[in-house]
C-alpha atoms as a PDB file:
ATOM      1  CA  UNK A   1     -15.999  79.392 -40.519  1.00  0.00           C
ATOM      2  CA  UNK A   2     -14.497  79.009 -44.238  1.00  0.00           C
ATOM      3  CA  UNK A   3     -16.692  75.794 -45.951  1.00  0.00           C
ATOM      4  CA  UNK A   4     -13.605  74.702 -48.254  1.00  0.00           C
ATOM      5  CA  UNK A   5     -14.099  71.482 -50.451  1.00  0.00           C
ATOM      6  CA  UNK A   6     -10.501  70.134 -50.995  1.00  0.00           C
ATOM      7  CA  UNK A   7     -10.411  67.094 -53.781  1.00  0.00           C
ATOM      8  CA  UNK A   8      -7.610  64.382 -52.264  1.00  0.00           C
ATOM      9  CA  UNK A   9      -4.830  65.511 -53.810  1.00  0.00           C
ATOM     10  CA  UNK A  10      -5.773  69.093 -52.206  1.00  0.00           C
ATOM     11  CA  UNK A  11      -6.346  67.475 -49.131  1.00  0.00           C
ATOM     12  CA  UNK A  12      -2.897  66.165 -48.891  1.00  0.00           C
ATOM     13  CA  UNK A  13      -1.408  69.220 -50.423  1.00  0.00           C
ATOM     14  CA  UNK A  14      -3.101  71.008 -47.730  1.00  0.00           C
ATOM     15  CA  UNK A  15      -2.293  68.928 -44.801  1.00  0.00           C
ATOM     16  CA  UNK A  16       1.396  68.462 -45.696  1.00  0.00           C
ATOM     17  CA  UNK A  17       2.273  71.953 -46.158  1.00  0.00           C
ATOM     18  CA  UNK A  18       0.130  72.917 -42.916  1.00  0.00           C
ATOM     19  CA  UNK A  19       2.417  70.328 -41.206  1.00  0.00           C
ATOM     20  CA  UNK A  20       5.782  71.542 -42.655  1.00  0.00           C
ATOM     21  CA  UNK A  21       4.967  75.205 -41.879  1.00  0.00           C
ATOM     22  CA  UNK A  22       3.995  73.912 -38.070  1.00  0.00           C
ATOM     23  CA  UNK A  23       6.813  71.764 -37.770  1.00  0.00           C
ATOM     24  CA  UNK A  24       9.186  74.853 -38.782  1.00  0.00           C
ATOM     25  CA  UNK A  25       7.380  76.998 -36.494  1.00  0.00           C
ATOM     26  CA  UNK A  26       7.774  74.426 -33.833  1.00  0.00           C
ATOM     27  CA  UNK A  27      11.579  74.127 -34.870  1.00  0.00           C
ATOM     28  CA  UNK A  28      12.195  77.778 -33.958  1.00  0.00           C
ATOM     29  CA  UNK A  29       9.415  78.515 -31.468  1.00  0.00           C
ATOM     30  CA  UNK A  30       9.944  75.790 -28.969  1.00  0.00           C
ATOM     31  CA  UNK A  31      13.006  74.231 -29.984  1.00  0.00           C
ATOM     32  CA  UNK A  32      11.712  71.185 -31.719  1.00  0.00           C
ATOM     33  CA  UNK A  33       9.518  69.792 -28.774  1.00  0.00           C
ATOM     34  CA  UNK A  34       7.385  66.794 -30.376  1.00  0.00           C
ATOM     35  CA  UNK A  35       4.942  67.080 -27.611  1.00  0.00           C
ATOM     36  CA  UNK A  36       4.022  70.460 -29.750  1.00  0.00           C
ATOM     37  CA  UNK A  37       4.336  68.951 -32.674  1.00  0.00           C
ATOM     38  CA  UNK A  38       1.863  66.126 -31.935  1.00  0.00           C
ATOM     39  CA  UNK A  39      -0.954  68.059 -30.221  1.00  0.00           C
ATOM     40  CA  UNK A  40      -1.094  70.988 -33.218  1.00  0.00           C
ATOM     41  CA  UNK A  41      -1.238  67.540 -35.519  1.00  0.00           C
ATOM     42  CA  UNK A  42      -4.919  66.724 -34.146  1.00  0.00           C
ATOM     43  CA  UNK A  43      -6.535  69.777 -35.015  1.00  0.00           C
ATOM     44  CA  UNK A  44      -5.156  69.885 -38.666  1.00  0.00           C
ATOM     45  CA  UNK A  45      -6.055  65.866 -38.998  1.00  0.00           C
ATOM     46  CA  UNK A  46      -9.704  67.272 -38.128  1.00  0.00           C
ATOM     47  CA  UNK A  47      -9.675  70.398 -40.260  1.00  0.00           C
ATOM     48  CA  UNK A  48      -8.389  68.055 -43.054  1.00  0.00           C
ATOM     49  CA  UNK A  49     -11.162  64.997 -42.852  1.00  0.00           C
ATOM     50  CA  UNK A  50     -13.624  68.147 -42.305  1.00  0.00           C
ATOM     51  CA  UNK A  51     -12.678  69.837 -45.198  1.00  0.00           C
ATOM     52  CA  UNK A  52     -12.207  66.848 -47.861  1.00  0.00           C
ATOM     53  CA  UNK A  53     -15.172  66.827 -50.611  1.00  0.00           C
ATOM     54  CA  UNK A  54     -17.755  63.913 -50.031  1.00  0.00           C
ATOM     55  CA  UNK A  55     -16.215  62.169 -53.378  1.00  0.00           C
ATOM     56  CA  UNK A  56     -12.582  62.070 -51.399  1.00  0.00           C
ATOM     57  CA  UNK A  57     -13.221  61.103 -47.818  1.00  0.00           C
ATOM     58  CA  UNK A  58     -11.095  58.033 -48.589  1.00  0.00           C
ATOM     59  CA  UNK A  59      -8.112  59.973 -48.777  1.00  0.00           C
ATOM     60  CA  UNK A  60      -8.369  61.873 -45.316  1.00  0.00           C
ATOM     61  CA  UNK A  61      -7.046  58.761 -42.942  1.00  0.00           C
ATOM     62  CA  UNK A  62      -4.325  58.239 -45.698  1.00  0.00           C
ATOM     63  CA  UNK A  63      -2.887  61.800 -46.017  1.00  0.00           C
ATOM     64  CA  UNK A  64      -2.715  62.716 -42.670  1.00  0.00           C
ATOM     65  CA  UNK A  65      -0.028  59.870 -41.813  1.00  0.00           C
ATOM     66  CA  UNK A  66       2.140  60.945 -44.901  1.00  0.00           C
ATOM     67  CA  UNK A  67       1.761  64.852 -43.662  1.00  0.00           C
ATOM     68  CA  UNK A  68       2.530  64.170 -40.233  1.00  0.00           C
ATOM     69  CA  UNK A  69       6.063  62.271 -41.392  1.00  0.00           C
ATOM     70  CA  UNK A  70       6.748  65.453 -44.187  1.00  0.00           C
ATOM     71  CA  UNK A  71       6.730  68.136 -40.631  1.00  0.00           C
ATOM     72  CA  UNK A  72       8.801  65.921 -39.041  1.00  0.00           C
ATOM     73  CA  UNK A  73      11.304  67.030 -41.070  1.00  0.00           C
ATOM     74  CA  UNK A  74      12.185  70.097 -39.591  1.00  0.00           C
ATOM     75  CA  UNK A  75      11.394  68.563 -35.967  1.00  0.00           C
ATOM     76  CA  UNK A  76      13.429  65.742 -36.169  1.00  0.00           C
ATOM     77  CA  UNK A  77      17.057  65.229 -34.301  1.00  0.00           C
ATOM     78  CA  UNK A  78      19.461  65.465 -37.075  1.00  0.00           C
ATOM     79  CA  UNK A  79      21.456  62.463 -34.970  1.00  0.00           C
ATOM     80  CA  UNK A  80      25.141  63.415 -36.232  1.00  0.00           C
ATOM     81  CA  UNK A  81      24.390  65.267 -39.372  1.00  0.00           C
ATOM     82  CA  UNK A  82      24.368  64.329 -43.116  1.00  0.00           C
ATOM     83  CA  UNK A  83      21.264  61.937 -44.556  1.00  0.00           C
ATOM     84  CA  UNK A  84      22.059  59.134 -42.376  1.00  0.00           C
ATOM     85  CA  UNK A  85      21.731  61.319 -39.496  1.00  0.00           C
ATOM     86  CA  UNK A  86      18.945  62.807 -40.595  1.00  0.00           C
ATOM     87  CA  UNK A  87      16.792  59.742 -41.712  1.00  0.00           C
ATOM     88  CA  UNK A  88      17.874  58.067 -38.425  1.00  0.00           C
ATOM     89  CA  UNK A  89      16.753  61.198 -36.362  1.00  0.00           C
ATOM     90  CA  UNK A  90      13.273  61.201 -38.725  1.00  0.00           C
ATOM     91  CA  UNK A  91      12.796  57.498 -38.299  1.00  0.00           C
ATOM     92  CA  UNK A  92      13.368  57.723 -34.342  1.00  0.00           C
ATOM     93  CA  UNK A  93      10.601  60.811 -33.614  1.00  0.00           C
ATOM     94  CA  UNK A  94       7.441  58.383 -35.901  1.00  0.00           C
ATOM     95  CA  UNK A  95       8.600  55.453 -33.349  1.00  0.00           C
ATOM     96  CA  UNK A  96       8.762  57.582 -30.470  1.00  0.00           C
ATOM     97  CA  UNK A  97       5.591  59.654 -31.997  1.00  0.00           C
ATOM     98  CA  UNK A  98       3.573  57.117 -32.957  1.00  0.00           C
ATOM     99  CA  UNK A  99       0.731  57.505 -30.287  1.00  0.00           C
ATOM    100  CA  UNK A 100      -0.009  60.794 -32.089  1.00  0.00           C
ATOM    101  CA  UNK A 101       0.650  59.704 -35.418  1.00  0.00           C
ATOM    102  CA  UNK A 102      -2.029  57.358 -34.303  1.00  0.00           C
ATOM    103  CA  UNK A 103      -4.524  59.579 -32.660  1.00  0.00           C
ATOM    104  CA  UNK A 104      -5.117  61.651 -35.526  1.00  0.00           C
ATOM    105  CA  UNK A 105      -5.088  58.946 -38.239  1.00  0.00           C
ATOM    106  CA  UNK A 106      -8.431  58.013 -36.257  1.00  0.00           C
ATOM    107  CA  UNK A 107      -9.568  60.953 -35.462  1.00  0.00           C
ATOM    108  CA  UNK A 108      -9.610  61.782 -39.242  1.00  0.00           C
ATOM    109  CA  UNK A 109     -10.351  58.262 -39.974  1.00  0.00           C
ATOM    110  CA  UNK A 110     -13.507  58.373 -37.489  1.00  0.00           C
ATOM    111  CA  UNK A 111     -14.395  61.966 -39.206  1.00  0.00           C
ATOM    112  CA  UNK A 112     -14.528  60.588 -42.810  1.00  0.00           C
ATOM    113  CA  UNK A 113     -16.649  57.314 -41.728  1.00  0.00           C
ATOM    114  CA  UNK A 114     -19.493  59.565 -40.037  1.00  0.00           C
ATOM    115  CA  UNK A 115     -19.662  61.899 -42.855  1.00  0.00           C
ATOM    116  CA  UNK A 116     -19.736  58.876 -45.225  1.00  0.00           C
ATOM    117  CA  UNK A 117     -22.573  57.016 -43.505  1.00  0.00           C
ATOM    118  CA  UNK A 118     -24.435  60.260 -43.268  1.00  0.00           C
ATOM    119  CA  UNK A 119     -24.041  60.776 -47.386  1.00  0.00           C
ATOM    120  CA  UNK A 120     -25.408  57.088 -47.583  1.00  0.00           C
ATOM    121  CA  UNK A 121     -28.459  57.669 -45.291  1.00  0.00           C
ATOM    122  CA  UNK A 122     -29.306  60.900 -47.189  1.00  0.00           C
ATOM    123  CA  UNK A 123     -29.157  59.190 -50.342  1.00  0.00           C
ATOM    124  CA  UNK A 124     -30.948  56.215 -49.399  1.00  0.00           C
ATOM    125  CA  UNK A 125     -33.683  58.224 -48.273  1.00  0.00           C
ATOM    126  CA  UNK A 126     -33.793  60.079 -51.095  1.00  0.00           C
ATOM    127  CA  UNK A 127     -33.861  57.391 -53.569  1.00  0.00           C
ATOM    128  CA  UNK A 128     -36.551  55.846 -51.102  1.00  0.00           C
ATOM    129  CA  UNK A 129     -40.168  56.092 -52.540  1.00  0.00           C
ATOM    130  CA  UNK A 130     -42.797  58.124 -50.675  1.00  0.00           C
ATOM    131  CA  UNK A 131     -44.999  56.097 -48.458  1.00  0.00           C
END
């Protein structure tokens, strides 16, 4: 398994184009189902707060959000056509989406905390002096 080290803006660069590319692939695949859509959004929200550098894990709950809304592009019902129809259609599948959009904020958010309080405790008993 690759051991990548993404900074935060790589982190977000990475999870947003992941998320376009799957939301495409979605688009002609299955024919835009969200149900898709949401369940291939957990594993890159993990892959993401997995793959952030220990100096970053701050950003991992706070790109994943923005990355899942940037796939939803291509998912999205276009509602009538033009940008009205399309924002409409985009702002319709994060209401109706949101229990994913959810799940993986926390899954990555949950990811991010453990790895942080595990970089404290090392360091702590590092810095602690020898008995």
């Amino acid at each position: 398994m690759p051991n990548p080290r993404l900074t935060g803006l790589g982190g977000g660069l990475f999870c947003g184009a992941l998320m376009l590319v799957l939301g495409c692939l979605d688009q002609l695949l299955f024919g835009a189902s969200l149900t898709v859509y949401g369940v291939l959004f957990l594993p890159v929200c993990v892959l993401t707060a997995v793959w952030i550098r220990r100096g970053d894990l701050l950003t991992a709950p706070i790109v994943v959000p923005i990355a899942f809304a940037v796939g939803l592009v291509p998912v999205a019902e276009t509602g009538g056509g033009g940008v009205g129809g399309r924002l409409m259609g985009l702002f319709t599948a994060l209401a109706t989406q949101a229990g994913w959009l959810y799940g993986g904020t926390l899954i990555a958010g949950l990811i991010a905390t453990v790895r942080k309080i595990r970089l404290m405790n090392r360091r702590a008993a590092r810095n602690r002096p020898p008995v």
